[in-house]
Protein backbone atom coordinates (compact mmCIF):
# COMPACT_ATOMS: atom_id res chain seq x y z
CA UNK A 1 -22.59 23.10 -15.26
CA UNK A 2 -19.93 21.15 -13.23
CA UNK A 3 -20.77 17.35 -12.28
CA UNK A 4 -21.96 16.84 -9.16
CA UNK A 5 -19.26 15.61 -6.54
CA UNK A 6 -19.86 11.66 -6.06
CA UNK A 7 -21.60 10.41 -2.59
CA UNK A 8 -18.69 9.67 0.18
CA UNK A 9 -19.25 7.27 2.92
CA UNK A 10 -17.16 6.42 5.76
CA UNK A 11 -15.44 3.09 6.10
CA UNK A 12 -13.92 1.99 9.73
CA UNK A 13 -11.04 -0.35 9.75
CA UNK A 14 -8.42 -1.77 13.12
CA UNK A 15 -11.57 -2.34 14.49
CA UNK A 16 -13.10 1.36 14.29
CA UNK A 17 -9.50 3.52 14.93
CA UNK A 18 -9.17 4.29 11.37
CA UNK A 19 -11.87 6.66 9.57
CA UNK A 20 -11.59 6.12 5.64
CA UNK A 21 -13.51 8.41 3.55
CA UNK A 22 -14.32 6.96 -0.03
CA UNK A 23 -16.07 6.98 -2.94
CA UNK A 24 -19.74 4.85 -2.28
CA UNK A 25 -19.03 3.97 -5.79
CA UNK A 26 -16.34 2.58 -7.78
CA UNK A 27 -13.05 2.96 -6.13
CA UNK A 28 -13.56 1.01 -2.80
CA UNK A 29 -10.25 0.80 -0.13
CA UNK A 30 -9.59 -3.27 0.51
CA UNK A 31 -8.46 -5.68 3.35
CA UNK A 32 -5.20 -5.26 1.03
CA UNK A 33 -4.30 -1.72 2.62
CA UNK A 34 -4.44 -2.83 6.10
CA UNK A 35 -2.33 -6.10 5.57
CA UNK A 36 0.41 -3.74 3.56
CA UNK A 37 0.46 -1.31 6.42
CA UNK A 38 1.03 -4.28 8.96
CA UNK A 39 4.05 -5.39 7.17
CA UNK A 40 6.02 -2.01 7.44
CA UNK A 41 9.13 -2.45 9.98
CA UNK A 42 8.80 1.46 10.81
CA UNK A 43 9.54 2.40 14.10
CA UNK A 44 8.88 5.93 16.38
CA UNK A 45 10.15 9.00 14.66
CA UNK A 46 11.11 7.01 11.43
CA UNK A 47 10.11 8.53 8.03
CA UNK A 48 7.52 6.71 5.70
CA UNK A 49 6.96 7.32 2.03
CA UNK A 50 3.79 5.43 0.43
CA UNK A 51 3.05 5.66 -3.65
CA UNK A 52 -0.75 5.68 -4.35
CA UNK A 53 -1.93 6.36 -1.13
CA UNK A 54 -6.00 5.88 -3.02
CA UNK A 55 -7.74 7.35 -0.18
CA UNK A 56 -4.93 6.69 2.83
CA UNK A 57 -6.09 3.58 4.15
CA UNK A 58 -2.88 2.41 4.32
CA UNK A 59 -1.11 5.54 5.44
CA UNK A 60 -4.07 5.79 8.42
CA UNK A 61 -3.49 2.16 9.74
CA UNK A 62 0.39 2.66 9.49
CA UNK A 63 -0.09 5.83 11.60
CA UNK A 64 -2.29 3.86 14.44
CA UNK A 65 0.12 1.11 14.87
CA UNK A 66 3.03 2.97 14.97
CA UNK A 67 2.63 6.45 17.31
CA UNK A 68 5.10 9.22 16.56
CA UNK A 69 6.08 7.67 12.71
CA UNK A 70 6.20 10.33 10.16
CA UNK A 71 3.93 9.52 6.39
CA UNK A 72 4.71 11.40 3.48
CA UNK A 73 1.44 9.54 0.99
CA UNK A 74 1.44 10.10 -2.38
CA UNK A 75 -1.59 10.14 -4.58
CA UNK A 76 -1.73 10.84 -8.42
CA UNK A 77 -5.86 11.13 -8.30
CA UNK A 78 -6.46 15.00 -7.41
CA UNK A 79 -10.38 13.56 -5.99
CA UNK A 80 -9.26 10.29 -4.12
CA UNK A 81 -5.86 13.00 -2.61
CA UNK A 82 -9.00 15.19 -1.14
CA UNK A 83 -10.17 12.08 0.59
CA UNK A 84 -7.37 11.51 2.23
CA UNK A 85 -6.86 14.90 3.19
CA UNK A 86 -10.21 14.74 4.37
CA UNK A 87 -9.78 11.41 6.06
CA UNK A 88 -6.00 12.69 8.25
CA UNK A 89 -8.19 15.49 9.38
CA UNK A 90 -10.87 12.83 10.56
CA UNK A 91 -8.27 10.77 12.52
CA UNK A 92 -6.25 13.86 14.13
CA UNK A 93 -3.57 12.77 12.15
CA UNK A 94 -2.43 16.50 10.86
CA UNK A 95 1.00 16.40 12.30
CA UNK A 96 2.19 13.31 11.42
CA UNK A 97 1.07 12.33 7.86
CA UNK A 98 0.97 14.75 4.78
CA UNK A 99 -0.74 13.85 1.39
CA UNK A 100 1.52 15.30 -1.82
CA UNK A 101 -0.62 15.28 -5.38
CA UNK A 102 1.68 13.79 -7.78
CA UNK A 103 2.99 11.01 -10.06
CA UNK A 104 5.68 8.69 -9.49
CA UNK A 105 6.82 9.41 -13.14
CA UNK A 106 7.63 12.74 -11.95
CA UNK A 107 8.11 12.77 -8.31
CA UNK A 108 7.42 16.21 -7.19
CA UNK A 109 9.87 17.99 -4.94
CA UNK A 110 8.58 16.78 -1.51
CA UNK A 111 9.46 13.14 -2.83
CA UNK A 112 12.03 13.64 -4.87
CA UNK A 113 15.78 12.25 -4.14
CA UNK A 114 14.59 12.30 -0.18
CA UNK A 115 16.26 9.56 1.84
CA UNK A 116 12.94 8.02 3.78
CA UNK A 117 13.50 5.03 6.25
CA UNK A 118 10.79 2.76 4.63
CA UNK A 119 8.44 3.12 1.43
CA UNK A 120 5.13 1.32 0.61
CA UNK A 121 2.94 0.93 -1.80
CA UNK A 122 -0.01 -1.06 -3.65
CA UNK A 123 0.90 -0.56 -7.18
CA UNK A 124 -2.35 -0.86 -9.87
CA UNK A 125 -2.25 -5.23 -10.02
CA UNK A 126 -3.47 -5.59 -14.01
CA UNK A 127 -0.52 -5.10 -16.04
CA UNK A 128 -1.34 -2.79 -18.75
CA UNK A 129 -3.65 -4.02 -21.93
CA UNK A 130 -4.24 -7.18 -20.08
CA UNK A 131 -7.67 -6.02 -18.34
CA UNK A 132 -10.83 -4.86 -19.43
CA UNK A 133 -11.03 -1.39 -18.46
CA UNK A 134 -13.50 -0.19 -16.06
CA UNK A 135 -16.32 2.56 -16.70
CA UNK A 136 -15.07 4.55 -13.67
CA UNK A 137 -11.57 6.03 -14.10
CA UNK A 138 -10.70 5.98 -10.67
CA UNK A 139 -11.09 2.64 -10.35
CA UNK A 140 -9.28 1.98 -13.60
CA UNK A 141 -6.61 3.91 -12.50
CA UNK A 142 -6.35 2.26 -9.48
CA UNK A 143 -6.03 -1.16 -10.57
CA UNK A 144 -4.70 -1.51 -13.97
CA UNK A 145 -1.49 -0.37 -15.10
CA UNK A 146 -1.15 3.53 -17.20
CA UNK A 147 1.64 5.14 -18.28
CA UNK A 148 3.35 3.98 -14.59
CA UNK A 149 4.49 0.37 -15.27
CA UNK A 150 5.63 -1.65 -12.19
CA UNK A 151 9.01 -1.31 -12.95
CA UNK A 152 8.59 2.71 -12.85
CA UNK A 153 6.95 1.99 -9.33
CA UNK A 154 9.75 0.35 -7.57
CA UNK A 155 12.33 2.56 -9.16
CA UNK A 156 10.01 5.51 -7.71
CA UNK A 157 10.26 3.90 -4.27
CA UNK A 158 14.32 2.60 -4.68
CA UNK A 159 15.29 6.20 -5.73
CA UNK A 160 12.92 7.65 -2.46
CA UNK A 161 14.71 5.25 0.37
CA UNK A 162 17.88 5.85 2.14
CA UNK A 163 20.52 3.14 2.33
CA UNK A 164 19.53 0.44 4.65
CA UNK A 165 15.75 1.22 4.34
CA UNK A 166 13.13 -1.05 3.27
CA UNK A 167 10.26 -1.02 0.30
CA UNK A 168 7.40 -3.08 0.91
CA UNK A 169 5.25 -4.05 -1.72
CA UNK A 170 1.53 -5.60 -1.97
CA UNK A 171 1.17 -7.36 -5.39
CA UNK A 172 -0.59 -10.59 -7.30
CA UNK A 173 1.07 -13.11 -6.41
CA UNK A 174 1.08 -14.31 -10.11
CA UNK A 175 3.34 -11.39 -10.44
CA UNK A 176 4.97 -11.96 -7.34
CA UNK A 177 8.59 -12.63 -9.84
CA UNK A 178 8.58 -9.60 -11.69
CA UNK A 179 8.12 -7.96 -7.93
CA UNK A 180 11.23 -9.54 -6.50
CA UNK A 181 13.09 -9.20 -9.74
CA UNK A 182 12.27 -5.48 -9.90
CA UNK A 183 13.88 -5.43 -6.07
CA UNK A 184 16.84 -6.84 -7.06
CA UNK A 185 17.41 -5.00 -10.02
CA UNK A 186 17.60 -2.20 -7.66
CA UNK A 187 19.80 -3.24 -5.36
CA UNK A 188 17.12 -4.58 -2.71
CA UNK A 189 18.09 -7.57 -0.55
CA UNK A 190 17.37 -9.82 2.22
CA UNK A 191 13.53 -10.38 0.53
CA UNK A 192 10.94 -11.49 2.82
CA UNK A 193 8.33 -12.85 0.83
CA UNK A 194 4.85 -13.79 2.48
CA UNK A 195 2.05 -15.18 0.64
CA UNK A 196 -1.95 -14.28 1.09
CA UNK A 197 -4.06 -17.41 0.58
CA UNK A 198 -7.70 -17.06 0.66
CA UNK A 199 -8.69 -20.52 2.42
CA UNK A 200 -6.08 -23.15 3.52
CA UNK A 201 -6.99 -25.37 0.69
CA UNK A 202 -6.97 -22.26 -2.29
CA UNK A 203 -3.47 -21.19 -3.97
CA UNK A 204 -2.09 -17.92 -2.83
CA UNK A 205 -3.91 -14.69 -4.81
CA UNK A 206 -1.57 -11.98 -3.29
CA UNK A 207 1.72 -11.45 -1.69
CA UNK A 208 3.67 -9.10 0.73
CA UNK A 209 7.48 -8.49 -0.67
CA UNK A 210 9.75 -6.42 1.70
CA UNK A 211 13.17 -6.14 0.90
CA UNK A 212 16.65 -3.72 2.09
CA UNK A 213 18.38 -1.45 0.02
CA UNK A 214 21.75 -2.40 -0.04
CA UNK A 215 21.48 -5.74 2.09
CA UNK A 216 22.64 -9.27 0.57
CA UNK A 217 20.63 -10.55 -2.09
CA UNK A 218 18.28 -13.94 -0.62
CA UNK A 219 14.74 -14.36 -0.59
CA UNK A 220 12.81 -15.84 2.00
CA UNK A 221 9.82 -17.50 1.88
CA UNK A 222 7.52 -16.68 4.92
CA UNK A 223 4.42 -19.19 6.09
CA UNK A 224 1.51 -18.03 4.34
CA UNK A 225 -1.20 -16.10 5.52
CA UNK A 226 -4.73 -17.94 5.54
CA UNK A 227 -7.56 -14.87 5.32
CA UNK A 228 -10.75 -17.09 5.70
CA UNK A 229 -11.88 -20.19 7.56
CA UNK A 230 -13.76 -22.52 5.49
CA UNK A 231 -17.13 -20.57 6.51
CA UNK A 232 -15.97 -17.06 5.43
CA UNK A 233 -15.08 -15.92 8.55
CA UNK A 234 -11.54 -14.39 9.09
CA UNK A 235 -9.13 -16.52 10.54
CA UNK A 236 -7.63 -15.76 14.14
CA UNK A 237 -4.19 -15.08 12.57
CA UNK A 238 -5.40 -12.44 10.23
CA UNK A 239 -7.98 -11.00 12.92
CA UNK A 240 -5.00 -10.29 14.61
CA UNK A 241 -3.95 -7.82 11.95
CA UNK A 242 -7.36 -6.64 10.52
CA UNK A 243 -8.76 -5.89 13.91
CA UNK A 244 -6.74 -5.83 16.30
CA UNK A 245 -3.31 -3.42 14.80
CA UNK A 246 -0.57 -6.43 14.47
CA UNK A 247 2.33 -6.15 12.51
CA UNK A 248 2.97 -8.71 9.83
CA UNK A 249 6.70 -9.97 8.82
């Protein structure tokens, strides 16, 4: 007897123009996707590539910001690349993002040596053997490191974007040097680095990388981003993004 398929519910983020379907359990879509989608410099009719779509939150919030961009998501998970097949359907979004079952070990042929304007992603954050696994798999999978290191990652999105596109990348920012590193190491420049801080007075726990293939090697270090007021709430500046579709960077 098969296992019975897990409970979905329906997640609304931009302030209810993105559907997300997702597992009630386990694997849960984060704040994280929206604020990577936000920092994407894609414009009208450009081509996007993003590695570990999850469930397409990302993807989805790209594709509402930006009308007429083109989103090519990846997803290695054959359950969480149903989702999001199930979730473009639920936002109309059939001609203008396509999910592709694969790894970025072995890009499959959709992906492979394809020149796309700009390439995100939200690689797993735990490096590998440094986390305490999690009972659910998709979960594990999608935040601690497997076979897919995050060197393989970037060199999965460097090989995927055309001269003169961008990568942008949502990591820890305790990891935020091996992510600029990686970048340069494959011939990314002009780094814009912005930094997610969780309260004005609390240190930085993620950060936003996007960098240029081909372009002169600098970093620059952008203002942070405070998430919360001292009460919880969201602050205005990140409203902006979360709820009401700005771009970030």
């Amino acid at each position: 007897m098969s296992a019975p398929r897990p409970r979905v519910t329906e997640t609304a983020l931009l302030g209810g123009r993105v559907r997300v379907l997702q597992p009630a359990k386990g694997y849960r879509t984060a704040i994280d996707a929206v604020l990577l989608a936000a920092a994407v410099p894609a414009g009208s009719g450009e081509t996007v590539l993003e590695l570990g779509t999850g469930v397409g939150a990302a993807a989805f919030c790209l594709a509402t910001r930006v009308p007429g961009v083109q989103i090519t998501a990846l997803e290695r998970e054959p359950a969480l690349a149903e989702l999001a097949r199930l979730g473009v359907t639920a936002n109309g979004f059939e001609a203008r993002v396509w999910i592709v079952t694969g790894d970025v070990l072995s890009p499959p042929v959709e992906i492979a040596g394809s020149g796309f304007d700009h390439v995100l992603l939200n690689p797993p954050y735990a490096a590998a053997g440094t986390s305490r696994p999690s009972p659910d798999p998709l979960k594990h999978a999608a935040t601690v490191e497997g076979e897919a290191r995050l060197a393989d990652w970037l060199r999965c999105a460097a090989s995927a974007c055309k001269p003169g596109g961008t990568v942008t990348v949502i990591h820890l920012f305790a990891r935020l040097g091996e992510v600029t590193a990686g970048l340069a190491a494959q011939g990314f420049g002009a780094q814009q680095v912005l930094a997610l801080a969780p309260k004005a007075d609390g240190k930085p726990k993620r950060a936003i990388v996007r960098a240029q293939k081909g372009a002169a090697a600098r970093v620059t270090e952008c203002t942070p981003l405070v998430l919360h007021e001292a009460n919880g709430d969201f602050t205005a500046a990140a409203e902006k993004v979360l709820r009401h579709a700005e771009s970030l960077l």
